[in-house]
PDB file of N, CA and C in Angstrom:
ATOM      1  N   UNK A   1      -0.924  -7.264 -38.352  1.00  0.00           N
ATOM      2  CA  UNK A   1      -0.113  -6.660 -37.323  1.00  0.00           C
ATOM      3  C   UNK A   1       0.409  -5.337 -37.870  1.00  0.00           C
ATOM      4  N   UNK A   2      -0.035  -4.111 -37.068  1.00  0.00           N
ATOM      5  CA  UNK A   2       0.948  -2.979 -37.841  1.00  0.00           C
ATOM      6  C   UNK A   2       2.149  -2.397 -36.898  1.00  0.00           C
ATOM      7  N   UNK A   3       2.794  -2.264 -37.591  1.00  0.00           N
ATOM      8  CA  UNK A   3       3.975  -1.805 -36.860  1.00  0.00           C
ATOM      9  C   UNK A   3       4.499   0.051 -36.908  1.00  0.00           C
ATOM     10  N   UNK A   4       4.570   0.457 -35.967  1.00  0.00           N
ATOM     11  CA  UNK A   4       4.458   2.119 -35.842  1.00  0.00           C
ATOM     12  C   UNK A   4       6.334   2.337 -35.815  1.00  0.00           C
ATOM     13  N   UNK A   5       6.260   3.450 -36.622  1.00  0.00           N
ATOM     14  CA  UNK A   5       7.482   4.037 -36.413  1.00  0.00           C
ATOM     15  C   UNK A   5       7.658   4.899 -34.977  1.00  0.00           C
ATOM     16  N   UNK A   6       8.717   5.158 -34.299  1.00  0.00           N
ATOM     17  CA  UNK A   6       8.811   5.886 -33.045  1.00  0.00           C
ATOM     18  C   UNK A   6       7.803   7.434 -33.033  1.00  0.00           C
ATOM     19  N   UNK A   7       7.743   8.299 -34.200  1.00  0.00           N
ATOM     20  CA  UNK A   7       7.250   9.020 -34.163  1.00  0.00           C
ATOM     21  C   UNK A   7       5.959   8.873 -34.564  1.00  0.00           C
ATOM     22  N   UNK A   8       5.310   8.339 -34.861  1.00  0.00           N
ATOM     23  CA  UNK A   8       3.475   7.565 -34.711  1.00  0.00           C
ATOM     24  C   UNK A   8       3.037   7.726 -33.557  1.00  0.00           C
ATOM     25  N   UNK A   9       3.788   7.036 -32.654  1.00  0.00           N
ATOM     26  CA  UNK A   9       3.432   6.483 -31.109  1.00  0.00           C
ATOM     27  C   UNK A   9       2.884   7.843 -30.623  1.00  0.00           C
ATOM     28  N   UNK A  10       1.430   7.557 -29.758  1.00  0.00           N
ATOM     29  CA  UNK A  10       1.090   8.867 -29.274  1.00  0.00           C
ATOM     30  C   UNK A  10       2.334   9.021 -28.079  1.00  0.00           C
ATOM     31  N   UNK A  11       2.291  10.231 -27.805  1.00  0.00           N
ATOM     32  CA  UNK A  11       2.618  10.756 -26.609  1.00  0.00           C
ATOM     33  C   UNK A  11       2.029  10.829 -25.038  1.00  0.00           C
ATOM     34  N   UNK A  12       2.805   9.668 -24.249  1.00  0.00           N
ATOM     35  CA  UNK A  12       2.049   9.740 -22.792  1.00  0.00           C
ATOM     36  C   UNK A  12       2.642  10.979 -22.022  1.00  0.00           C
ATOM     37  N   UNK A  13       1.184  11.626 -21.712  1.00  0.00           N
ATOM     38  CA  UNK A  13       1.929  12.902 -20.546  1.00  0.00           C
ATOM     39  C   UNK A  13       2.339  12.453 -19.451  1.00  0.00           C
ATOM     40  N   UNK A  14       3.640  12.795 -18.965  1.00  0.00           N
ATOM     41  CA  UNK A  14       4.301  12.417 -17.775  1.00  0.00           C
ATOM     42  C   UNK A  14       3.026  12.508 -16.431  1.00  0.00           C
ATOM     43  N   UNK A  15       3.490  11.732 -15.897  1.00  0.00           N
ATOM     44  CA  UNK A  15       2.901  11.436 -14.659  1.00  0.00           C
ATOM     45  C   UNK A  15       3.925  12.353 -13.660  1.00  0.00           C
ATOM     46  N   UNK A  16       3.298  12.829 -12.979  1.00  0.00           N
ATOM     47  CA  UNK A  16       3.659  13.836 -12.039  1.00  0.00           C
ATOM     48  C   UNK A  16       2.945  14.078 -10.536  1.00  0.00           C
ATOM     49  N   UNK A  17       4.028  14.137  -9.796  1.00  0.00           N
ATOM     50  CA  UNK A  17       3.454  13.672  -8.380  1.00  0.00           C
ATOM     51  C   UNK A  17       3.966  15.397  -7.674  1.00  0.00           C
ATOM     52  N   UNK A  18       2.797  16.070  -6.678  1.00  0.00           N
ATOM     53  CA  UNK A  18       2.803  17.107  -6.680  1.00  0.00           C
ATOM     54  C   UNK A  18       2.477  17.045  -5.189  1.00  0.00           C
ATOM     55  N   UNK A  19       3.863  17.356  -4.564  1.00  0.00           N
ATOM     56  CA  UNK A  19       4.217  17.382  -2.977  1.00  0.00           C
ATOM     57  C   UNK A  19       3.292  18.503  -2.124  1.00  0.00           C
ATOM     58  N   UNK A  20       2.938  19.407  -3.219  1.00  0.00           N
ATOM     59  CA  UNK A  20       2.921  20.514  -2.327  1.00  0.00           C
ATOM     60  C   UNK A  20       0.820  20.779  -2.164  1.00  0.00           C
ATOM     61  N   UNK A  21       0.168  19.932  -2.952  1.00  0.00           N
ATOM     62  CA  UNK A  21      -0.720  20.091  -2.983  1.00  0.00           C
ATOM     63  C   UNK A  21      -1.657  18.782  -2.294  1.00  0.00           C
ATOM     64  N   UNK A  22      -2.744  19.712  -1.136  1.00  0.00           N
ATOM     65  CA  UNK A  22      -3.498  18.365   0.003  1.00  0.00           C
ATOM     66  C   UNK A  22      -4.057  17.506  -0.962  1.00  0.00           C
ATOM     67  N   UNK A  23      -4.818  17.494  -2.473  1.00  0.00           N
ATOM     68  CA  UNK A  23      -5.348  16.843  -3.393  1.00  0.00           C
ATOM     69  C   UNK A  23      -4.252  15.643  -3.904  1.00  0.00           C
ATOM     70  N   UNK A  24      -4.892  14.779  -3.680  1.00  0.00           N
ATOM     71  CA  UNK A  24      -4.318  13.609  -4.566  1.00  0.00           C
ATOM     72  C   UNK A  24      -4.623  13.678  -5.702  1.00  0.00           C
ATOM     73  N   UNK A  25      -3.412  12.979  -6.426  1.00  0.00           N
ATOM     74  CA  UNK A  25      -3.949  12.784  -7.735  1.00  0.00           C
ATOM     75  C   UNK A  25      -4.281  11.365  -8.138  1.00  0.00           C
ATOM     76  N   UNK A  26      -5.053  10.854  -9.416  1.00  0.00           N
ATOM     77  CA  UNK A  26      -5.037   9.603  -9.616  1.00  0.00           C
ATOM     78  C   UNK A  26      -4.000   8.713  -9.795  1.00  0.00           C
ATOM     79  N   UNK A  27      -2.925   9.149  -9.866  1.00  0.00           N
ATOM     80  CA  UNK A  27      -1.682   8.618  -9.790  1.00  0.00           C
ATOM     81  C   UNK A  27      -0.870   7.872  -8.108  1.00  0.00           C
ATOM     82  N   UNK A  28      -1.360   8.899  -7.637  1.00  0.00           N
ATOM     83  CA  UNK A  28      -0.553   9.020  -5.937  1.00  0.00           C
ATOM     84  C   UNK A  28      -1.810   8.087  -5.572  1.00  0.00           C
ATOM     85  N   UNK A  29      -2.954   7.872  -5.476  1.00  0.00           N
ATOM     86  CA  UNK A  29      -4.152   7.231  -4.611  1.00  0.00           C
ATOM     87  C   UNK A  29      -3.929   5.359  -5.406  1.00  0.00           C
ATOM     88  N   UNK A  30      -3.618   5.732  -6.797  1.00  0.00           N
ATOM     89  CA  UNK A  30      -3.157   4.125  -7.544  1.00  0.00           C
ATOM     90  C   UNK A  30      -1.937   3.677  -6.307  1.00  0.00           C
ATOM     91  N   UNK A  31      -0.788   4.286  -6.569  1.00  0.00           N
ATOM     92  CA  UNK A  31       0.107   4.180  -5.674  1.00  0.00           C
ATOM     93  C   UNK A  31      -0.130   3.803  -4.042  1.00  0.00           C
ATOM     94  N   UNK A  32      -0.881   4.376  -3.128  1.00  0.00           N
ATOM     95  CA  UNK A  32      -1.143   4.504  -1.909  1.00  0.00           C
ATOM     96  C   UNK A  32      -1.851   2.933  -1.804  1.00  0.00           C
ATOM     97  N   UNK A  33      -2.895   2.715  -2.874  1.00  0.00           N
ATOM     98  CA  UNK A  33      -3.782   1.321  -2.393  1.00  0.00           C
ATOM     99  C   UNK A  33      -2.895   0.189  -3.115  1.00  0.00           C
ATOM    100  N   UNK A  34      -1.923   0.462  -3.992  1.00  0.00           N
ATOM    101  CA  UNK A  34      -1.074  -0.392  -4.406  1.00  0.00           C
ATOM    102  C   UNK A  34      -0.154  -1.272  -2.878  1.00  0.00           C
ATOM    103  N   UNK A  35       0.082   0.305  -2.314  1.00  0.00           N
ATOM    104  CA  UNK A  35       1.506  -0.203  -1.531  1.00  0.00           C
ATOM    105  C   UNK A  35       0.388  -1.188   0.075  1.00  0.00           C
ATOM    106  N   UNK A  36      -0.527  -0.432   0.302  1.00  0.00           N
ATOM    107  CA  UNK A  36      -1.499  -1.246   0.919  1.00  0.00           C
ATOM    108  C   UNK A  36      -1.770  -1.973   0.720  1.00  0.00           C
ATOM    109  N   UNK A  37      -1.811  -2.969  -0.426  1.00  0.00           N
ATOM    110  CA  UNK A  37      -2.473  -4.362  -0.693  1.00  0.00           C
ATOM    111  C   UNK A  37      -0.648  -4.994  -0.752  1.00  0.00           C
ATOM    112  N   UNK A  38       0.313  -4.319  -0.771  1.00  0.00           N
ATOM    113  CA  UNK A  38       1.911  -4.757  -0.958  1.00  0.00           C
ATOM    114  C   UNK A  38       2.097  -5.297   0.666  1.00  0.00           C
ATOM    115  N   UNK A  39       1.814  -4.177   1.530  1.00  0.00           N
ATOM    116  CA  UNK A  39       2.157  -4.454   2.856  1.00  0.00           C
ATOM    117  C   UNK A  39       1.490  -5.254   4.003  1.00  0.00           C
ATOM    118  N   UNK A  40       0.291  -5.312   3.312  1.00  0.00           N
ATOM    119  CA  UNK A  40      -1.007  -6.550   3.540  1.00  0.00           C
ATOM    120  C   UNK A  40      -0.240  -8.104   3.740  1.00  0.00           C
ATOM    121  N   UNK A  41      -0.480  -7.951   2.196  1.00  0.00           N
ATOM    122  CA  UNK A  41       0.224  -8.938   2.056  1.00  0.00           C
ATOM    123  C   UNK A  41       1.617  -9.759   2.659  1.00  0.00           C
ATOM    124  N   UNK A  42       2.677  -8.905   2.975  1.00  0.00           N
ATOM    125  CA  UNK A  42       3.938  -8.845   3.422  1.00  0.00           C
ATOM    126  C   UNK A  42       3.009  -9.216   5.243  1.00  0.00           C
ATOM    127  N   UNK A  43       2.584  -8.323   5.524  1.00  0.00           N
ATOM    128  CA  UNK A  43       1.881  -8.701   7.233  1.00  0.00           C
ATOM    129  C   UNK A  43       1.222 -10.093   7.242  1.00  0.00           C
ATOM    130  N   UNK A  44       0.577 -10.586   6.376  1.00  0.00           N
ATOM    131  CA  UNK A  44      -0.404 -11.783   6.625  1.00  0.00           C
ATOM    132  C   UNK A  44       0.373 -13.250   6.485  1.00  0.00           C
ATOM    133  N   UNK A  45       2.048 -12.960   5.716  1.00  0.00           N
ATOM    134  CA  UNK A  45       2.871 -13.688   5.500  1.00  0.00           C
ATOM    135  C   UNK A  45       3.721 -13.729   7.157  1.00  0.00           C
ATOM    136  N   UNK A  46       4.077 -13.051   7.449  1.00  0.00           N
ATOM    137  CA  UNK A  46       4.640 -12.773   8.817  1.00  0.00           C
ATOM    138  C   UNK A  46       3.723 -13.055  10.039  1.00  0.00           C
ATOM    139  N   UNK A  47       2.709 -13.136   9.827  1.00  0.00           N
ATOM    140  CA  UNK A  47       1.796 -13.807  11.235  1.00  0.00           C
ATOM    141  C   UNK A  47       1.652 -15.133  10.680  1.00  0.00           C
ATOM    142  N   UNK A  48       1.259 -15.507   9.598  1.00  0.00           N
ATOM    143  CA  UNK A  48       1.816 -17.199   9.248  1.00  0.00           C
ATOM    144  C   UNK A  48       2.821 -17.898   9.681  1.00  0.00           C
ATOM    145  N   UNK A  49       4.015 -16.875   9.883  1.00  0.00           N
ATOM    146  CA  UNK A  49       5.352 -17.622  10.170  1.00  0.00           C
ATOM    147  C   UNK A  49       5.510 -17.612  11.201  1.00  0.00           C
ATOM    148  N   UNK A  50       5.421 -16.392  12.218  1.00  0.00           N
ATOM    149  CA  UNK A  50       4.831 -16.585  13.560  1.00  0.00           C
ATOM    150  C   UNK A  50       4.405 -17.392  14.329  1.00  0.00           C
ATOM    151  N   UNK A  51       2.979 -17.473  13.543  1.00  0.00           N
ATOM    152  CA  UNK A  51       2.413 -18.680  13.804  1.00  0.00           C
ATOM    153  C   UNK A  51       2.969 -20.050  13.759  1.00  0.00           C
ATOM    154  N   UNK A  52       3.323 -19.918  12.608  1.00  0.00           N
ATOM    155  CA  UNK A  52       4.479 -21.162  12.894  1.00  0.00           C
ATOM    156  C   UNK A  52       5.718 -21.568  13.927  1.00  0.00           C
ATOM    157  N   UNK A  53       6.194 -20.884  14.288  1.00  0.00           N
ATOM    158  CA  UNK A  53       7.528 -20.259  15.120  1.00  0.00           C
ATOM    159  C   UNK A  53       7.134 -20.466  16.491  1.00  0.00           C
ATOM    160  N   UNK A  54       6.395 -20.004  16.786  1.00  0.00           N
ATOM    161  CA  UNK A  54       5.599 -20.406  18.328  1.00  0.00           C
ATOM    162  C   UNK A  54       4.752 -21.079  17.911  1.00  0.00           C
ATOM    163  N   UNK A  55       3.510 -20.801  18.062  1.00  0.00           N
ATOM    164  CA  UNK A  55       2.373 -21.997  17.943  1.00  0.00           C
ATOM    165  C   UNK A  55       2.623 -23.617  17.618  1.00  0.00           C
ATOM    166  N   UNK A  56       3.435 -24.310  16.835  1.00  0.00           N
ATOM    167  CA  UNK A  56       3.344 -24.893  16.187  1.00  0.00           C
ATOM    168  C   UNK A  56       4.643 -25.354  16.635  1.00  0.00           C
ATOM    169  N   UNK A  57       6.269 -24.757  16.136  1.00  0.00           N
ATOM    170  CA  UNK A  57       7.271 -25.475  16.684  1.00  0.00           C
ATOM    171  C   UNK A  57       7.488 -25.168  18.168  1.00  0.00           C
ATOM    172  N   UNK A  58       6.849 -24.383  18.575  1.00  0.00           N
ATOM    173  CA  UNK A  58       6.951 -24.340  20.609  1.00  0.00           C
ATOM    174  C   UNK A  58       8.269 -23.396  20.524  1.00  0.00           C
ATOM    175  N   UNK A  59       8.702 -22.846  19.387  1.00  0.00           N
ATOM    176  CA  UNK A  59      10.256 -21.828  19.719  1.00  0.00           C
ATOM    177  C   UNK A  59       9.774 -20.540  21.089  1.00  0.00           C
ATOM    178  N   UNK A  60      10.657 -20.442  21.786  1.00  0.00           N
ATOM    179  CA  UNK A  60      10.260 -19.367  22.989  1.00  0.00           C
ATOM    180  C   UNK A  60      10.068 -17.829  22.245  1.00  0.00           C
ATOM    181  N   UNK A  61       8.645 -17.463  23.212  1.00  0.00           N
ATOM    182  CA  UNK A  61       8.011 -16.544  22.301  1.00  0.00           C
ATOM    183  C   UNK A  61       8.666 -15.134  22.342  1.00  0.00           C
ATOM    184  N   UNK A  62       9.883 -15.251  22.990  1.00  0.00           N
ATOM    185  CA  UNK A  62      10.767 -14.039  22.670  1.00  0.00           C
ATOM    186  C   UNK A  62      12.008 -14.044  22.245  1.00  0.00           C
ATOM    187  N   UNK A  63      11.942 -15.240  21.119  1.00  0.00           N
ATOM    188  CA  UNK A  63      13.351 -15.705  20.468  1.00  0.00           C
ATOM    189  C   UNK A  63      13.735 -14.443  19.481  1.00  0.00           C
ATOM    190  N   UNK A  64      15.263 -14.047  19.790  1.00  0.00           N
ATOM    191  CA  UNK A  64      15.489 -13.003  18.601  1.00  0.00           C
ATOM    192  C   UNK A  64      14.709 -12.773  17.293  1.00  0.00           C
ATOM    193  N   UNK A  65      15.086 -13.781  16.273  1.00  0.00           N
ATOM    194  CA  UNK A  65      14.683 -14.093  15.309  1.00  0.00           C
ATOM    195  C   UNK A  65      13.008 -13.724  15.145  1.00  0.00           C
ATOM    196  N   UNK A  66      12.221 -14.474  15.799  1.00  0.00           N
ATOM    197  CA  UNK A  66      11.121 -13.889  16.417  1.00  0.00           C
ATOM    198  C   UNK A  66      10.408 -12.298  16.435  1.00  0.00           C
ATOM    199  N   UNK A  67      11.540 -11.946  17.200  1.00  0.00           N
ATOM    200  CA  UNK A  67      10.953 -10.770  17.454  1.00  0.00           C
ATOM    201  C   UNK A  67      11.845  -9.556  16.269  1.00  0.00           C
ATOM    202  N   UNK A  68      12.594 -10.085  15.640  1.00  0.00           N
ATOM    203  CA  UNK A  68      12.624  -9.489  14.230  1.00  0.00           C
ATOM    204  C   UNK A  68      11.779  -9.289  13.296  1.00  0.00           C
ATOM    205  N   UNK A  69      10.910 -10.182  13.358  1.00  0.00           N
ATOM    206  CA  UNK A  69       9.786 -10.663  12.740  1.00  0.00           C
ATOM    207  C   UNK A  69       8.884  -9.765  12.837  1.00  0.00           C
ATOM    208  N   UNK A  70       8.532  -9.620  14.456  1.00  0.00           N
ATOM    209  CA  UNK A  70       7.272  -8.430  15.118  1.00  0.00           C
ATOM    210  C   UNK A  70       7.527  -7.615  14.472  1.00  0.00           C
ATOM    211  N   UNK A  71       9.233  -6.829  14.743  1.00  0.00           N
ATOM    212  CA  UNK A  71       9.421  -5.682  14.168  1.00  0.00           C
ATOM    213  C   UNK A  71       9.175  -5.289  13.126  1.00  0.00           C
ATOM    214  N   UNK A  72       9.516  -6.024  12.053  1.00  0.00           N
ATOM    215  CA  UNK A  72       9.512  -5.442  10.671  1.00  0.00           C
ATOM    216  C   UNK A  72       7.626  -5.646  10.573  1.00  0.00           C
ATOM    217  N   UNK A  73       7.449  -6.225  10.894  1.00  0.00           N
ATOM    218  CA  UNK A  73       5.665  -6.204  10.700  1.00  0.00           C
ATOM    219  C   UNK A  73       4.863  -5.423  11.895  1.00  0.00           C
ATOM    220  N   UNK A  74       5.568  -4.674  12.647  1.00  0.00           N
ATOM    221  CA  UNK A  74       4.489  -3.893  13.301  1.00  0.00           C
ATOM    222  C   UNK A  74       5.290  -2.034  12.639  1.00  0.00           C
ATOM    223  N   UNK A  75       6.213  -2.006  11.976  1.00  0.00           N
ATOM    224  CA  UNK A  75       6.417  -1.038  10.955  1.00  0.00           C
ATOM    225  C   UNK A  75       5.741  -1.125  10.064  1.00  0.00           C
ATOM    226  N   UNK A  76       5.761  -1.917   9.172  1.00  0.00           N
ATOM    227  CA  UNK A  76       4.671  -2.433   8.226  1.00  0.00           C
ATOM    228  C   UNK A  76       3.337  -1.865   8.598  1.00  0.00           C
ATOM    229  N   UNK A  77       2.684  -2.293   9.523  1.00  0.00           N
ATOM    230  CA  UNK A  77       1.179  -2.282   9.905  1.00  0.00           C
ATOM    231  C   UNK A  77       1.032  -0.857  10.409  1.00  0.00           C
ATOM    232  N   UNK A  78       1.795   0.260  11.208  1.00  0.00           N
ATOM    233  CA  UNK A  78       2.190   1.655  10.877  1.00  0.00           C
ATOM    234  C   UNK A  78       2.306   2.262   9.702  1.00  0.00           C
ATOM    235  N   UNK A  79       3.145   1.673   8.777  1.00  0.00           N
ATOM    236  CA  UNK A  79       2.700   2.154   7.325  1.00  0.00           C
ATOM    237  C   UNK A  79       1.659   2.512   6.726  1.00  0.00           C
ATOM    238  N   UNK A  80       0.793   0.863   6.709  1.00  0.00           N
ATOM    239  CA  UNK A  80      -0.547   0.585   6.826  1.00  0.00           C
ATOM    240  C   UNK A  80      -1.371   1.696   6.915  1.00  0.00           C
ATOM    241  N   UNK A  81      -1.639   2.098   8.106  1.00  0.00           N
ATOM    242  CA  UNK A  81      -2.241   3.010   9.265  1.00  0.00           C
ATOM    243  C   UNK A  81      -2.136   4.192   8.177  1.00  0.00           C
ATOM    244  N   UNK A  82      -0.704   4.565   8.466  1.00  0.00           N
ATOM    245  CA  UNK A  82      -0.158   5.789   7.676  1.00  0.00           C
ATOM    246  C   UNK A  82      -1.095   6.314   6.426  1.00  0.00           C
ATOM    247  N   UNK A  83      -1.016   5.074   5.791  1.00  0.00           N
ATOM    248  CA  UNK A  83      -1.574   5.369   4.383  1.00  0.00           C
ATOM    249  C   UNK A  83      -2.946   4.984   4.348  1.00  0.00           C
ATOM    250  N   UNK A  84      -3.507   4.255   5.218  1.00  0.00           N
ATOM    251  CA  UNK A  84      -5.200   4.356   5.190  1.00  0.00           C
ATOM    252  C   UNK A  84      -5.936   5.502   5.844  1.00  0.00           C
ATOM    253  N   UNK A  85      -5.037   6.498   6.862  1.00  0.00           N
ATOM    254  CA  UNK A  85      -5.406   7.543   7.186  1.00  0.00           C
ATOM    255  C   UNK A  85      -5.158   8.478   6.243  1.00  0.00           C
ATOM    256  N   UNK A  86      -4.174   8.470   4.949  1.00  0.00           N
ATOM    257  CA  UNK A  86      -4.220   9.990   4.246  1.00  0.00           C
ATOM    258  C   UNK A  86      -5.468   9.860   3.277  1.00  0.00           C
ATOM    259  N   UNK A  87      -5.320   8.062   2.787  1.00  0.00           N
ATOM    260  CA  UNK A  87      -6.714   7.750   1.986  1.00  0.00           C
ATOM    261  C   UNK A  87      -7.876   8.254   2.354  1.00  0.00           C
ATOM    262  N   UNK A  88      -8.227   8.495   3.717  1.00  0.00           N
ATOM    263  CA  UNK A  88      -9.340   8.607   4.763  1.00  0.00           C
ATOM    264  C   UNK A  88     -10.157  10.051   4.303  1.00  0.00           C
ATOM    265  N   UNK A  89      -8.729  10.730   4.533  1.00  0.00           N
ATOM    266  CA  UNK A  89      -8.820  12.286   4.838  1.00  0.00           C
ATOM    267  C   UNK A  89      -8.857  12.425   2.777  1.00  0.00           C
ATOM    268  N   UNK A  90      -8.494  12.324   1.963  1.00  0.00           N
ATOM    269  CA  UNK A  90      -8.485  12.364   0.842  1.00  0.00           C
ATOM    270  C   UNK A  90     -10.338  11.937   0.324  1.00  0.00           C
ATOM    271  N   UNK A  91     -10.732  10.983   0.522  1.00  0.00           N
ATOM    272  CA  UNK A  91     -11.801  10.745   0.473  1.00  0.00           C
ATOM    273  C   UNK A  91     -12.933  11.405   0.752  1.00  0.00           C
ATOM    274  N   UNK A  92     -12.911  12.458   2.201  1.00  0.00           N
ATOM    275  CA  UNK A  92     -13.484  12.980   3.053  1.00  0.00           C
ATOM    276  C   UNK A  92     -13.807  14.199   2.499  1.00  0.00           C
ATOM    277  N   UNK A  93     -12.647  14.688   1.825  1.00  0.00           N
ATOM    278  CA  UNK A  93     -12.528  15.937   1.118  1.00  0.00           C
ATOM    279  C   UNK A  93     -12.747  15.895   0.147  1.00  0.00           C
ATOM    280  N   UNK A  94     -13.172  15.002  -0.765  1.00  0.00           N
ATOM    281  CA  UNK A  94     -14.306  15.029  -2.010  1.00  0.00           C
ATOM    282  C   UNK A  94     -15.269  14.872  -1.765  1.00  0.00           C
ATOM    283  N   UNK A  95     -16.085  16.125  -2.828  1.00  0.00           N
ATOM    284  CA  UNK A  95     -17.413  15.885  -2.667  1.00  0.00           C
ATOM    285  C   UNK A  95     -18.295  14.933  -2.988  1.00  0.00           C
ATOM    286  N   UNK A  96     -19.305  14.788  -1.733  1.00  0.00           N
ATOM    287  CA  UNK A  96     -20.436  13.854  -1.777  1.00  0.00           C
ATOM    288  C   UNK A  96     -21.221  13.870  -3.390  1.00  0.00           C
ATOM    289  N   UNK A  97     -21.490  12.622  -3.978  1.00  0.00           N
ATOM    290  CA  UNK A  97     -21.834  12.490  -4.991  1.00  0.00           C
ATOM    291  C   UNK A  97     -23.435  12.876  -4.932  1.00  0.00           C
ATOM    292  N   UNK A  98     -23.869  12.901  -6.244  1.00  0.00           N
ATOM    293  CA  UNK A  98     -25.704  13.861  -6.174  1.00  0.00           C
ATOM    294  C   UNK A  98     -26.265  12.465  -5.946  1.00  0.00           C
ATOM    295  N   UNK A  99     -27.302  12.329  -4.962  1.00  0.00           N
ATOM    296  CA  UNK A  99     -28.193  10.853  -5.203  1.00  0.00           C
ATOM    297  C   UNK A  99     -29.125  10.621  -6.510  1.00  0.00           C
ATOM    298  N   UNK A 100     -28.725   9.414  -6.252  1.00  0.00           N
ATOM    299  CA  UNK A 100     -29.429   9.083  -7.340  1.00  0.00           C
ATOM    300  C   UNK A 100     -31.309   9.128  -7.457  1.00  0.00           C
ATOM    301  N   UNK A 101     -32.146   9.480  -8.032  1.00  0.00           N
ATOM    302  CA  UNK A 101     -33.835   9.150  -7.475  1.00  0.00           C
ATOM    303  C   UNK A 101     -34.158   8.440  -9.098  1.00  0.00           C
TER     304      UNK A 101
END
């Protein structure tokens, strides 16, 4: 096992997120499919419970509670949207790779 003094340790260059430029960086696109597989997730949990809520216990399908539910998951699924459209356009705007023969 070796053990490094503080000044050994390489140096990580800051990660830096750059508002002003249409290019993503590998940082911001980690981030973007991160929060997409976050809010996925969070949506597929909320139509489960749903599902449960009506389907299943018969609660009336416009019970408050309920439709708290919609809400925060049809923001969510806007998010979604949000961020699979900048992915879209990010993608679009790199260039096509050389084929392979």
């Amino acid at each position: 096992m070796a053990f490094h003094i503080g000044f050994e340790l390489p140096v990580r260059p800051p990660r830096t997120l750059d508002a002003d430029s249409s290019a993503l960086t590998g940082f911001e696109l980690e981030i973007i499919k991160q929060q997409i597989q976050k809010n996925s997730a969070v949506i597929d949990s909320y139509v489960r419970r749903i599902d449960l809520f009506v389907n299943r216990e018969k609660y009336p399908h416009r019970e408050s509670f309920i439709q708290k539910i919609r809400d925060r998951m049809f923001l969510l699924m806007e998010e979604n949207d949000t961020f699979r459209r900048l992915l879209w356009r990010h993608l679009q705007s790199e260039p096509a790779p050389a084929p392979i023969l």
